[in-house]
C-alpha atoms as a PDB file:
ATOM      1  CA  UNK A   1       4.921 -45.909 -47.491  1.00  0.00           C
ATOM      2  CA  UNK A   2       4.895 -43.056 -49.822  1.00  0.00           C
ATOM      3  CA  UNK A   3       6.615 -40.875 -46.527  1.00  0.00           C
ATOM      4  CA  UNK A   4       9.465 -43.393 -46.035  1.00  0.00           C
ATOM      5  CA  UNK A   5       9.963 -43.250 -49.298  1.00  0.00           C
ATOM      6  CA  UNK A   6      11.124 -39.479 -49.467  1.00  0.00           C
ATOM      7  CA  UNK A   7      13.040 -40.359 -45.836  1.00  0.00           C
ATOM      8  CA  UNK A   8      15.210 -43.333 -47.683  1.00  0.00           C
ATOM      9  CA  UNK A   9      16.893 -40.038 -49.497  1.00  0.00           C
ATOM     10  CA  UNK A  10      17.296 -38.551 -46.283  1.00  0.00           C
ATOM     11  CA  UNK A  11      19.066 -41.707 -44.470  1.00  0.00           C
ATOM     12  CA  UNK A  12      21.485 -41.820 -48.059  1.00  0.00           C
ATOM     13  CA  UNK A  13      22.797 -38.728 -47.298  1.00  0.00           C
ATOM     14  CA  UNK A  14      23.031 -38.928 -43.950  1.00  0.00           C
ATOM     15  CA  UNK A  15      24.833 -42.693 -43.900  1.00  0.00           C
ATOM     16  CA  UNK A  16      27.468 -41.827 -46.850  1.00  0.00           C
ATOM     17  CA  UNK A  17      29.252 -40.111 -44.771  1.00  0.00           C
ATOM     18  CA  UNK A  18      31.360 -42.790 -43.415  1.00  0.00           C
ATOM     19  CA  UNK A  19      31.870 -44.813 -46.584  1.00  0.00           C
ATOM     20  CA  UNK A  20      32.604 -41.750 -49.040  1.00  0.00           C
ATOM     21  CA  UNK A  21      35.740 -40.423 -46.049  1.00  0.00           C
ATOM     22  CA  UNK A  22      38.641 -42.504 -48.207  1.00  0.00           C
ATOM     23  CA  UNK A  23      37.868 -41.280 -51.087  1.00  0.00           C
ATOM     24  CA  UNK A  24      37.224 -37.811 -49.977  1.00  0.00           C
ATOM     25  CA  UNK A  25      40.412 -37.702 -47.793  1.00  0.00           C
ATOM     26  CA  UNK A  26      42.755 -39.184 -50.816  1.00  0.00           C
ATOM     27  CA  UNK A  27      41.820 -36.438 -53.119  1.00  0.00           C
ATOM     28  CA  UNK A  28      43.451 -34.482 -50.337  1.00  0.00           C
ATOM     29  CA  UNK A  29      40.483 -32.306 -49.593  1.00  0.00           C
ATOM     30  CA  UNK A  30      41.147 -31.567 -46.513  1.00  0.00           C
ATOM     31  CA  UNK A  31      44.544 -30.086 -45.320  1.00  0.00           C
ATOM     32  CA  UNK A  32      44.552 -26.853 -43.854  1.00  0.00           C
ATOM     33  CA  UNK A  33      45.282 -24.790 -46.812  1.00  0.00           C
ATOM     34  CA  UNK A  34      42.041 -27.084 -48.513  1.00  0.00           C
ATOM     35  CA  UNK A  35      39.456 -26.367 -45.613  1.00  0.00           C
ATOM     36  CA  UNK A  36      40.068 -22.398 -45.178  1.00  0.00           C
ATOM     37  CA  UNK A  37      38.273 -20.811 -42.191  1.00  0.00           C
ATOM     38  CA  UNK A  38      37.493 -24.508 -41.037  1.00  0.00           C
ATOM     39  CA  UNK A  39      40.956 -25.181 -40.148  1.00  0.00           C
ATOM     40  CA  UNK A  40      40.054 -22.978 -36.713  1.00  0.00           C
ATOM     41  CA  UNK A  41      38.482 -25.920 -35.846  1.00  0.00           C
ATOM     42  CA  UNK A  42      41.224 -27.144 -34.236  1.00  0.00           C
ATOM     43  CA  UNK A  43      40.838 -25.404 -31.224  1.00  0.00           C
ATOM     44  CA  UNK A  44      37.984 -27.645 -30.643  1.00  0.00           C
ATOM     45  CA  UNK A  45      40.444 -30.752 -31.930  1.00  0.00           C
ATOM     46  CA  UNK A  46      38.386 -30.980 -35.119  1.00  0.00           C
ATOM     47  CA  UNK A  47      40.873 -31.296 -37.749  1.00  0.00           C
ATOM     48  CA  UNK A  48      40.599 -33.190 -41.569  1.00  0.00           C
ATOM     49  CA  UNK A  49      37.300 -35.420 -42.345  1.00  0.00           C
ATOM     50  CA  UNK A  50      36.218 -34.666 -38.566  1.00  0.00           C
ATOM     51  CA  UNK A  51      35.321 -30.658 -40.151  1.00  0.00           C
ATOM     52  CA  UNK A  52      32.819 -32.730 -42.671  1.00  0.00           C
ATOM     53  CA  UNK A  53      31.411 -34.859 -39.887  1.00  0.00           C
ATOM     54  CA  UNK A  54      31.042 -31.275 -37.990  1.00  0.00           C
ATOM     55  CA  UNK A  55      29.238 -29.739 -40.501  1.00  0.00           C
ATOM     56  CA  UNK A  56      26.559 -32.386 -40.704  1.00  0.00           C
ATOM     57  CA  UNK A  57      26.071 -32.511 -37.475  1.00  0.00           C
ATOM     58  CA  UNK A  58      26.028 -28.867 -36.891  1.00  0.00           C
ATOM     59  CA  UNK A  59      23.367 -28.153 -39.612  1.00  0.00           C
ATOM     60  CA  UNK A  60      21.201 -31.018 -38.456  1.00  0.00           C
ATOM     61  CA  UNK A  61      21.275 -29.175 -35.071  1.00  0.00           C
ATOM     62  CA  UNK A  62      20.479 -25.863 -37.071  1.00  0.00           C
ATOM     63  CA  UNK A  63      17.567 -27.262 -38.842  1.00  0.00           C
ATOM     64  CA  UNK A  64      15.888 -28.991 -35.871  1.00  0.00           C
ATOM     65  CA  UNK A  65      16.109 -25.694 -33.877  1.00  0.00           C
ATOM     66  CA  UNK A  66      15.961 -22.720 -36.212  1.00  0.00           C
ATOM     67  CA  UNK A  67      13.456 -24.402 -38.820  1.00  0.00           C
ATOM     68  CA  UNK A  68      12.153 -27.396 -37.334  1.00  0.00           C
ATOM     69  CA  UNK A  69       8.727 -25.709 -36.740  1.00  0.00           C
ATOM     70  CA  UNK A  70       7.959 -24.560 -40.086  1.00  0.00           C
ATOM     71  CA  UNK A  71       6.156 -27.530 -40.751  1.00  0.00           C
ATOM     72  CA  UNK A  72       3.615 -25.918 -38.121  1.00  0.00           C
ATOM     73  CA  UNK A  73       3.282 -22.967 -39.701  1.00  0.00           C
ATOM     74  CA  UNK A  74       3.581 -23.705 -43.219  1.00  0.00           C
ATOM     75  CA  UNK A  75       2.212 -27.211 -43.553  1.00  0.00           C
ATOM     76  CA  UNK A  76       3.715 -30.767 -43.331  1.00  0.00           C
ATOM     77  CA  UNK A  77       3.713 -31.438 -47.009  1.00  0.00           C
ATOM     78  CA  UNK A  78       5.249 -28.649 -48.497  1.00  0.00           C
ATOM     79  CA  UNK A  79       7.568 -28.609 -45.679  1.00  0.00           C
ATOM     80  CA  UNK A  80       8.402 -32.150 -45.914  1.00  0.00           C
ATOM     81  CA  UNK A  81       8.527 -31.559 -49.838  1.00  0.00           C
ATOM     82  CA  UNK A  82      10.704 -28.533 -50.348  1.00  0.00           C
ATOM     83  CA  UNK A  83      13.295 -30.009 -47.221  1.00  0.00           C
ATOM     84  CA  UNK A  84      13.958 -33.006 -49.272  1.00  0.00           C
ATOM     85  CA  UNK A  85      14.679 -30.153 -52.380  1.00  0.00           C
ATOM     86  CA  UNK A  86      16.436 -28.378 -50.242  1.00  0.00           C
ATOM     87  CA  UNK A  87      19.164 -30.503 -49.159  1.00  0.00           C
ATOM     88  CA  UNK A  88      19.161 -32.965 -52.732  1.00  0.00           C
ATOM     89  CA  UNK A  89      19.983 -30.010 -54.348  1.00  0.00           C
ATOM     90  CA  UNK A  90      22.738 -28.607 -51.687  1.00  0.00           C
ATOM     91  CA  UNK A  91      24.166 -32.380 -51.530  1.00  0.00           C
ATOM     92  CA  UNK A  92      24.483 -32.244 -56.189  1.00  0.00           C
ATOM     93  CA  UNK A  93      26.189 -29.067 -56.154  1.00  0.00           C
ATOM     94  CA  UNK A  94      28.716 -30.158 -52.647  1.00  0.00           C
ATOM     95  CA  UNK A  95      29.499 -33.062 -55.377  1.00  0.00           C
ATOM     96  CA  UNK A  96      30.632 -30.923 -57.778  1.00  0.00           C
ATOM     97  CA  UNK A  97      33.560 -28.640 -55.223  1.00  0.00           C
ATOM     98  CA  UNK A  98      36.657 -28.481 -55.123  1.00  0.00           C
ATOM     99  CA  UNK A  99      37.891 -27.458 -51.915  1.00  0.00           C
ATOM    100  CA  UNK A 100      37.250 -29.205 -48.509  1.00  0.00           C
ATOM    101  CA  UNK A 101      36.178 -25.303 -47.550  1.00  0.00           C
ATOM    102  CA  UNK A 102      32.983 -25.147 -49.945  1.00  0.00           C
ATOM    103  CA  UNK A 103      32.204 -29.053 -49.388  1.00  0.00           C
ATOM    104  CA  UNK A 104      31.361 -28.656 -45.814  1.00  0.00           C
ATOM    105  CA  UNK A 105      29.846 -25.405 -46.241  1.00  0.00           C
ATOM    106  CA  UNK A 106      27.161 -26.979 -48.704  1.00  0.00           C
ATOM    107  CA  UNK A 107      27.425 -29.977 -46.509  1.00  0.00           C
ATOM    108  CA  UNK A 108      25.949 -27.807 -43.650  1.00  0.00           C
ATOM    109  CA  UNK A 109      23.561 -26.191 -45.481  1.00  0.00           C
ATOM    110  CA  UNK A 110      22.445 -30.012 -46.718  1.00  0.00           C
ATOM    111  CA  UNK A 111      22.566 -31.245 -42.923  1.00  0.00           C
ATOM    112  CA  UNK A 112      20.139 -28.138 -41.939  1.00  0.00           C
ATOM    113  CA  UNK A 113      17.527 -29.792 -44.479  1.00  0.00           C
ATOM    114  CA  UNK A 114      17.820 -33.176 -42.781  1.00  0.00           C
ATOM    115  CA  UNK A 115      16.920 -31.891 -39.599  1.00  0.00           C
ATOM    116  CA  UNK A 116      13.738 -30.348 -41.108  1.00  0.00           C
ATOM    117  CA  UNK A 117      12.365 -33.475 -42.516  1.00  0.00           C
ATOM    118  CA  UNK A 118      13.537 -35.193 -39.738  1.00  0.00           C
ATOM    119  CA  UNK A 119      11.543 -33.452 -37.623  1.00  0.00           C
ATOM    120  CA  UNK A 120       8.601 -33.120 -40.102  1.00  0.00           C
ATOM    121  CA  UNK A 121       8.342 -37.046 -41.179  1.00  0.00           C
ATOM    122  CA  UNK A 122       7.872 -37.721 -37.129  1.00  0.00           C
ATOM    123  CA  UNK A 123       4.746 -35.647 -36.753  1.00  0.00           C
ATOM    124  CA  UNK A 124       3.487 -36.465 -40.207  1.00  0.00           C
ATOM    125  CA  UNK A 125       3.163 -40.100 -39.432  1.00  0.00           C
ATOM    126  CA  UNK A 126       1.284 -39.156 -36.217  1.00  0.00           C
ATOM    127  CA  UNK A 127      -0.947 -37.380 -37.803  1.00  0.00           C
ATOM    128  CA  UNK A 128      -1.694 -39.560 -40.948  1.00  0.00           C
ATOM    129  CA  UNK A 129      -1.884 -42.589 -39.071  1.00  0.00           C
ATOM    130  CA  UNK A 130      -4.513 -43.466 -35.939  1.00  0.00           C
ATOM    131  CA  UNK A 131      -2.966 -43.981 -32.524  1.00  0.00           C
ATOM    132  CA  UNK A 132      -3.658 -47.804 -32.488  1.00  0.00           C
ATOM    133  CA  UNK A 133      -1.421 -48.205 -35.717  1.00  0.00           C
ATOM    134  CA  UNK A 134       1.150 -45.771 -34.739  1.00  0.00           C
ATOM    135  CA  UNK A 135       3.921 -48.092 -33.795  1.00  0.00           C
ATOM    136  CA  UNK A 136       3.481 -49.961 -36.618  1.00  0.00           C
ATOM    137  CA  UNK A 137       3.417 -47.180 -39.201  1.00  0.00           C
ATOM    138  CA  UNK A 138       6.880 -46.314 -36.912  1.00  0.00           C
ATOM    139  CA  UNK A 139       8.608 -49.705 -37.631  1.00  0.00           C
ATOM    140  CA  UNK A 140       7.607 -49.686 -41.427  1.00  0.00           C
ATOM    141  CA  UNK A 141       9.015 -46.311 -41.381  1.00  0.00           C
ATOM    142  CA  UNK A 142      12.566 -47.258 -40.069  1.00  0.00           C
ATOM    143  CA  UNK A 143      12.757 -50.595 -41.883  1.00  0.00           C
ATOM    144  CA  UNK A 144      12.438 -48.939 -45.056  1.00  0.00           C
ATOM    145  CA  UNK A 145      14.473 -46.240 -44.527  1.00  0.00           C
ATOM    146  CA  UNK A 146      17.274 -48.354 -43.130  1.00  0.00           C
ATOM    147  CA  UNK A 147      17.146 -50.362 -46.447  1.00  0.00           C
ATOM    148  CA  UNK A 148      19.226 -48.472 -48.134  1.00  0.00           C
ATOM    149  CA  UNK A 149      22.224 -48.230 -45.794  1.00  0.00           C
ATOM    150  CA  UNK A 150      23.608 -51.726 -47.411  1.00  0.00           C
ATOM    151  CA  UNK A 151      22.698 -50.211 -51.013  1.00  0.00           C
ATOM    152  CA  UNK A 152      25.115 -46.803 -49.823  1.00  0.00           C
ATOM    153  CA  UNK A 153      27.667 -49.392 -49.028  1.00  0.00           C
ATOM    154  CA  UNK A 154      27.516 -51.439 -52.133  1.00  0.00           C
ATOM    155  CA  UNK A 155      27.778 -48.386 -54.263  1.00  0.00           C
ATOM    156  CA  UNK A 156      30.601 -47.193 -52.044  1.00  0.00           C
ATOM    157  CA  UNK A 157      32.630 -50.690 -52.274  1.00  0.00           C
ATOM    158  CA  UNK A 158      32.344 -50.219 -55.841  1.00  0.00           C
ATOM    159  CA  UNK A 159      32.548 -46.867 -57.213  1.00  0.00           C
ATOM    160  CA  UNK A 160      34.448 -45.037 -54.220  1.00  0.00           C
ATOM    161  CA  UNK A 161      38.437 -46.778 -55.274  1.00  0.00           C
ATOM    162  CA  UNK A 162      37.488 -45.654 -59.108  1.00  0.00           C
ATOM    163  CA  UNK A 163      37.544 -43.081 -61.419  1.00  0.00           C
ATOM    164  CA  UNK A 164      34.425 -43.787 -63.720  1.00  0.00           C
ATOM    165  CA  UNK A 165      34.478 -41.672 -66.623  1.00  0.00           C
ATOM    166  CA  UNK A 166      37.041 -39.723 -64.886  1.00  0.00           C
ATOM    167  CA  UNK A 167      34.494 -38.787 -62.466  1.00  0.00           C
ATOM    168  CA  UNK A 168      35.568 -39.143 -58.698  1.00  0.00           C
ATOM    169  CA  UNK A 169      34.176 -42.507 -57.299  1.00  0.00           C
ATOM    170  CA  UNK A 170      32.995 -40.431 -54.231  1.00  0.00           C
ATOM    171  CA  UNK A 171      31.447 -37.667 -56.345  1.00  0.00           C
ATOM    172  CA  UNK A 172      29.270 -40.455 -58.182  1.00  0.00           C
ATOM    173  CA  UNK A 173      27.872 -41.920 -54.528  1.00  0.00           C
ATOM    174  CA  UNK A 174      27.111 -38.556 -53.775  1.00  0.00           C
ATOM    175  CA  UNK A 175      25.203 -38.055 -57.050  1.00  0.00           C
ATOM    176  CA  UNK A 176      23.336 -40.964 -57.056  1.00  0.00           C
ATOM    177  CA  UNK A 177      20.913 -40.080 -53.493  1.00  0.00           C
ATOM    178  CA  UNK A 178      20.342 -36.849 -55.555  1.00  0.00           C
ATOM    179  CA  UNK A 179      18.091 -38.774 -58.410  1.00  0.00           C
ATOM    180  CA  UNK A 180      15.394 -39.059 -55.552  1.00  0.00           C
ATOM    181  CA  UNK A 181      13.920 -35.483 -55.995  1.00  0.00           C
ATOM    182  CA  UNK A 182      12.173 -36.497 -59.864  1.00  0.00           C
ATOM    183  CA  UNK A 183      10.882 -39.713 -58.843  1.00  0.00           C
ATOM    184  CA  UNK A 184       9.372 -37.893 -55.592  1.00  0.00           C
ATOM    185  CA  UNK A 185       7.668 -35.578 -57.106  1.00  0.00           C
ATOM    186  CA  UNK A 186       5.527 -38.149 -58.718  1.00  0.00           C
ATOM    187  CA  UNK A 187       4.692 -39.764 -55.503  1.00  0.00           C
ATOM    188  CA  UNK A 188       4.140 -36.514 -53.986  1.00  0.00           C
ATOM    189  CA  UNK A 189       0.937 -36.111 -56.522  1.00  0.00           C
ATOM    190  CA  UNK A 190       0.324 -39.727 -55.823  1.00  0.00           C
ATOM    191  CA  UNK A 191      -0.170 -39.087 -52.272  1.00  0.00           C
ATOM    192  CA  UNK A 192      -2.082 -36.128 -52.418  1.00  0.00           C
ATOM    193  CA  UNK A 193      -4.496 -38.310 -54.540  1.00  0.00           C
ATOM    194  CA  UNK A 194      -4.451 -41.111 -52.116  1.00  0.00           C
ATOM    195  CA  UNK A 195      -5.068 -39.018 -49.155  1.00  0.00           C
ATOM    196  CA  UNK A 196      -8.043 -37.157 -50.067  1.00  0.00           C
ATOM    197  CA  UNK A 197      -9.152 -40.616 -51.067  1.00  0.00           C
ATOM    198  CA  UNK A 198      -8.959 -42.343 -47.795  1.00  0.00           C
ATOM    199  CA  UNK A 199     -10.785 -39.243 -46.042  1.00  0.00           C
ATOM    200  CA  UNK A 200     -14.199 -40.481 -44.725  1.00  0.00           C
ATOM    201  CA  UNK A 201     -17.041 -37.987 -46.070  1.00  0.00           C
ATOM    202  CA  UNK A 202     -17.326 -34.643 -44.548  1.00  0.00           C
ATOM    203  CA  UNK A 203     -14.256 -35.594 -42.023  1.00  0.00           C
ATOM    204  CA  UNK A 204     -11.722 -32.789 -43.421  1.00  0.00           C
ATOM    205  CA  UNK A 205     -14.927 -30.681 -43.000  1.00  0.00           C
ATOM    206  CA  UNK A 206     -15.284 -31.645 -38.823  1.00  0.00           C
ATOM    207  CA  UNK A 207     -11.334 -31.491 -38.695  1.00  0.00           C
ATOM    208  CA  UNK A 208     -11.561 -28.027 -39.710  1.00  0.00           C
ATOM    209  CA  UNK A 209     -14.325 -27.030 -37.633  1.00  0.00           C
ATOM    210  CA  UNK A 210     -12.667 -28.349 -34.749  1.00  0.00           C
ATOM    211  CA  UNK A 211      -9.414 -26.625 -35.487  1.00  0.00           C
ATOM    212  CA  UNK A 212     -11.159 -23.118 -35.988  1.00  0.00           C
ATOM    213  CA  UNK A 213     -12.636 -23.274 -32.324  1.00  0.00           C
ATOM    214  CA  UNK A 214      -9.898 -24.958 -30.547  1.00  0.00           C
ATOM    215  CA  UNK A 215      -7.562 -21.589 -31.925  1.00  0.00           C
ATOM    216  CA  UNK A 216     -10.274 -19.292 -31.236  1.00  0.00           C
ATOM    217  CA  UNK A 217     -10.596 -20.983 -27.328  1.00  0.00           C
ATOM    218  CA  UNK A 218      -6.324 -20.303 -27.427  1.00  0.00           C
ATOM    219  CA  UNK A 219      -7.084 -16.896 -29.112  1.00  0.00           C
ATOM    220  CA  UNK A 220      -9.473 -15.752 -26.202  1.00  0.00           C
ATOM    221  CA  UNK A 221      -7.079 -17.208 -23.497  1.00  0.00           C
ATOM    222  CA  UNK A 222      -4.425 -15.411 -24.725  1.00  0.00           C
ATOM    223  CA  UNK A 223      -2.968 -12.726 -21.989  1.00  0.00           C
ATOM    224  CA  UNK A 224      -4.212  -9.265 -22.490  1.00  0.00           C
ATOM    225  CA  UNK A 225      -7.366 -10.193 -24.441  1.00  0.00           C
ATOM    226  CA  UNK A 226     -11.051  -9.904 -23.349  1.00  0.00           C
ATOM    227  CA  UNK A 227     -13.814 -11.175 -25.187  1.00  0.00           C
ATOM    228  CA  UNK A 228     -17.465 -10.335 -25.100  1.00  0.00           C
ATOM    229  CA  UNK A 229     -18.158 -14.317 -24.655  1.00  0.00           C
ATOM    230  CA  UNK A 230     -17.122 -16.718 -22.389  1.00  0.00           C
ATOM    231  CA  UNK A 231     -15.861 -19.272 -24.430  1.00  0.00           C
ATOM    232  CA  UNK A 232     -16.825 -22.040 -21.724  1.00  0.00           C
ATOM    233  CA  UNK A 233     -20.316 -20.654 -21.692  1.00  0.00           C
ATOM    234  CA  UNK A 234     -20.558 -20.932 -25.737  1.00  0.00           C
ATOM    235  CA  UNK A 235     -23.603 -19.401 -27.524  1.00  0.00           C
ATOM    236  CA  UNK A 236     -26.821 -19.789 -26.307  1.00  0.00           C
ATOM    237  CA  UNK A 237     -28.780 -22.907 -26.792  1.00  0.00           C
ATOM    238  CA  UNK A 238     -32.635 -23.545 -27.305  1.00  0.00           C
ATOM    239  CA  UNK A 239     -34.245 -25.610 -24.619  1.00  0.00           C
ATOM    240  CA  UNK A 240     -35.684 -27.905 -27.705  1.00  0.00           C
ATOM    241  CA  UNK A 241     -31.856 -28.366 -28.776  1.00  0.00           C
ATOM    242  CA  UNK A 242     -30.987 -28.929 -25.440  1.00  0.00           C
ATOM    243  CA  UNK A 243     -33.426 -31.493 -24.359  1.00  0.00           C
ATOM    244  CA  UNK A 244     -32.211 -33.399 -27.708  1.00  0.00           C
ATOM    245  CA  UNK A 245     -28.652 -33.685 -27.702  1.00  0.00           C
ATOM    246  CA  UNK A 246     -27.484 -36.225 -24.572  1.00  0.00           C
ATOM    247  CA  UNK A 247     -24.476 -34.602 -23.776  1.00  0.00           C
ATOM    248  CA  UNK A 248     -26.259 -31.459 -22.847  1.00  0.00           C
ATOM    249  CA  UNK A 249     -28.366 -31.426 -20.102  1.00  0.00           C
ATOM    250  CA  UNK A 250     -27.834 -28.275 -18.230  1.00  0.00           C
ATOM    251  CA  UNK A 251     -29.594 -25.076 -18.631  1.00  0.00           C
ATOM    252  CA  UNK A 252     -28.996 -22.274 -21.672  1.00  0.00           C
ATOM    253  CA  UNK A 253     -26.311 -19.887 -19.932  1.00  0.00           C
ATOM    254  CA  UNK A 254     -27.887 -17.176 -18.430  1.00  0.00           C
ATOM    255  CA  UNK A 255     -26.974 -13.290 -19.315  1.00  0.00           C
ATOM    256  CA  UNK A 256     -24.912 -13.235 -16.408  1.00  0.00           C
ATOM    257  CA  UNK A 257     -22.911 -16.468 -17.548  1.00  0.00           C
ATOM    258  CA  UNK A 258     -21.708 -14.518 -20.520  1.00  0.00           C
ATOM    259  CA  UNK A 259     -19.919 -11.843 -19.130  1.00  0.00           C
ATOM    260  CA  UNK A 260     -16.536 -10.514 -19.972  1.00  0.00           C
ATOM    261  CA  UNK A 261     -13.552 -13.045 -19.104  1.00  0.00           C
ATOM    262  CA  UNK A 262      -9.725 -13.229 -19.547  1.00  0.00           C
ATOM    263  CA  UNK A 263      -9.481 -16.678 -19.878  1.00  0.00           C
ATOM    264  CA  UNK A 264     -11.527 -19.951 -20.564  1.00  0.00           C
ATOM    265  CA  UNK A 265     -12.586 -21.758 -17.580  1.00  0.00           C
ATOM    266  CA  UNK A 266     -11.101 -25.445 -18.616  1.00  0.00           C
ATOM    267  CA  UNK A 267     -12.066 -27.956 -16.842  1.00  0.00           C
ATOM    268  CA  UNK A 268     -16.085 -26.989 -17.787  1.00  0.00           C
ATOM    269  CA  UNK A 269     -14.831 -26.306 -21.358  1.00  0.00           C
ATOM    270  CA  UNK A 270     -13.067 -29.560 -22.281  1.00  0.00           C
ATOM    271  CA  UNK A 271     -16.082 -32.048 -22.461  1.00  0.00           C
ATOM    272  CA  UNK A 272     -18.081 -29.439 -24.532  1.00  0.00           C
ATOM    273  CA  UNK A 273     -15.977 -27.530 -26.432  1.00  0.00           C
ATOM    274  CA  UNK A 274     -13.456 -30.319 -27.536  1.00  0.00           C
ATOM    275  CA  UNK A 275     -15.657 -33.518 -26.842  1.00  0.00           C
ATOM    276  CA  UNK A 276     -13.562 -34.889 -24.093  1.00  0.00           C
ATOM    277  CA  UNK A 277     -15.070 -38.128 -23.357  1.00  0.00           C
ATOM    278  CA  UNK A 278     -18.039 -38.722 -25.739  1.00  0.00           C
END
């Protein structure tokens, strides 16, 4: 819930596009003098509002390829946190140019933050959510997301022919998917609370047990590197700890079991070193 609520920011953005182009192409923002180097565009028959719908597209592509990842590296929250910063605070100050130039540039740089947390709100809800409820936690994600498409067209039918305050009715759509970021960061805590909340006891503990020796099987694998211990062979086991645990029956590994290896032997290594099948 608390996830599709940071992507219903994400969908605003993205689905103003279409309903903010009158407004944006009667303030005459983009001739060719207005859009600078983005009038070479043309080559490619991009011309007017098509260089806006470009840059979107072109930094989603950017942030899917170039950054998409991060989440891996740096972790799905703050990644999924700071990409929602990221492009709210690139879409407030595109609302606020003058030229059709500087909007698309800020446009792109917004559009390279949607493809971040698009990327990062698929694998979060795979891994917050157990594989028989995954299509379900799927459709709740797109329905609420999708909910606010009618509310970017409402605000759109009425603000968009105005002038409020002599304010740009296309500048105040714009605006008004930026106000996510405050509320967000009080769901963000919310969710951290929740989470941590929901974790059986001692299961972040076994998760990270099981991470540290699935990277240190990929570590030993790794071309180039020889280790001391075959990781399919494992340390060696008591007969008394043997005879007790069912899913090992075989014998300690002998001396000779343990030598030096390249690489893991799998298939013997997936039932015991990642509990395939118990």
């Amino acid at each position: 819930m608390l996830i599709s609520l940071g992507g219903v920011f994400e969908f605003y953005d993205l689905f103003f596009t279409a309903y903010v182009a009158p407004g944006m192409v009667n303030s005459r923002l983009f001739t060719p003098e207005s859009l600078g180097f983005f009038s070479s565009l043309g080559v490619l028959r991009v011309s007017g509002f098509g260089t806006f719908v470009f840059s979107t597209f072109a930094g989603l592509w950017v942030g899917v390829v170039a950054f998409g990842q991060s989440a891996d590296r740096f972790g799905r929250k703050a990644v999924f946190t700071w990409s929602l910063v990221w492009y709210v605070a690139a879409t407030a100050i595109m609302a606020f140019q003058s030229t059709g130039q500087w909007i698309n540039v800020w446009r792109f740089i917004a559009g390279a933050g949607f493809g971040v947390q698009l990327v990062t709100v698929d694998t979060y809800l795979v891994e917050l959510t157990p594989s028989s409820l995954r299509g379900r936690a799927f459709c709740v994600n797109q329905c609420i997301c999708f909910c606010i498409v009618p509310v970017v067209a409402l605000l759109s039918w009425l603000l968009v022919p105005k002038a409020p305050f002599g304010f740009e009715g296309w500048r105040w759509v714009v605006l008004f998917g930026t106000v996510g970021a405050i509320p967000y960061g009080h769901c963000a805590r919310a969710f951290r609370r929740v989470r941590v909340g929901l974790l059986p006891r001692g299961a972040s503990m076994r998760r990270s047990a099981s991470s540290r020796r699935s990277n240190e099987v990929w570590r030993l694998s790794a071309p180039g590197r020889r280790s001391k211990v075959c990781p399919a062979s494992g340390p060696p086991r008591s007969a008394a700890t043997v005879r007790s645990h069912p899913s090992m029956r075989a014998e300690p590994p002998s001396a000779a079991a343990c030598k030096p290896c390249a690489a893991p032997d799998w298939p013997s290594c997936s039932r015991r070193d990642f509990g395939v099948g118990r």
